[in-house]
Protein backbone atom coordinates (compact mmCIF):
# COMPACT_ATOMS: atom_id res chain seq x y z
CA UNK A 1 42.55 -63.40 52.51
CA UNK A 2 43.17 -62.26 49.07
CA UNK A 3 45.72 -59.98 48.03
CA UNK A 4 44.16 -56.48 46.46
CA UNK A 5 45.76 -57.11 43.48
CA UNK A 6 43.79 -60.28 42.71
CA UNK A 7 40.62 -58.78 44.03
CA UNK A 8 41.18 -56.28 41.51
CA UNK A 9 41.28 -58.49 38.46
CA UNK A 10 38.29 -60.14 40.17
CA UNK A 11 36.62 -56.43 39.57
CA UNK A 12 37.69 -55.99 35.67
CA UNK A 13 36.94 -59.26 34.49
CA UNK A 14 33.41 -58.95 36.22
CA UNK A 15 33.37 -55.43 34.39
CA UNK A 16 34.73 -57.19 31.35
CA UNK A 17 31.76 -60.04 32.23
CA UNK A 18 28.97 -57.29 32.52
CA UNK A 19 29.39 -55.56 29.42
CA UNK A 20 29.65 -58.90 27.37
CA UNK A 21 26.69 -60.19 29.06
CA UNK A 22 24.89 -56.70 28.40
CA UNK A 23 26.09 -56.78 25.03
CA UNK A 24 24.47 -60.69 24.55
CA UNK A 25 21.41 -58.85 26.01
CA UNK A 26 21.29 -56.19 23.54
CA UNK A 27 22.30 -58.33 20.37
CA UNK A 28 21.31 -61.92 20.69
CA UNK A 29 19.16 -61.96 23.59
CA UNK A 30 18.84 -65.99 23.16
CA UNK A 31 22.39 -66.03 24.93
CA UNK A 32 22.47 -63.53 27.23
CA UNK A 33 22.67 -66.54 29.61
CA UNK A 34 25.78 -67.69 28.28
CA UNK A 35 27.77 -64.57 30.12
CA UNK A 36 26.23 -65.02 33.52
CA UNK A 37 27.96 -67.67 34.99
CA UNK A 38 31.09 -65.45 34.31
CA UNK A 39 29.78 -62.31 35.71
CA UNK A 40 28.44 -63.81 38.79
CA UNK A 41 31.43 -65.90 39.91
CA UNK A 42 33.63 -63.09 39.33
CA UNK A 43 31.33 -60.75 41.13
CA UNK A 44 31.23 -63.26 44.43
CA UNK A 45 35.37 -63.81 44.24
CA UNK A 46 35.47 -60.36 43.73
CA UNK A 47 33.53 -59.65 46.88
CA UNK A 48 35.40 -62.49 48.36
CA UNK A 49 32.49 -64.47 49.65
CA UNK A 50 33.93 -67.48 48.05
């Protein structure tokens, strides 16, 4: 089990994650990609279903 303090950087840096990945969506749509692998595997360790 993970301790709440870890689960809560797993929650910023997928916040952090999101908005970069929105912001590759906005600006240079080409590489939105690039931020997803980020944003999902903090959003799964985050939910801890890894």
């Amino acid at each position: 089990m993970e301790s709440t303090s870890s689960k809560k950087n797993y929650w910023l840096y997928f916040g952090i994650s999101a908005i970069i990945t929105l912001g590759l969506l906005i600006f240079a749509n080409q590489w939105f990609w690039a931020g997803l692998p980020f944003m999902l595997t903090y959003l799964v360790q985050a939910m801890d279903k890894m």
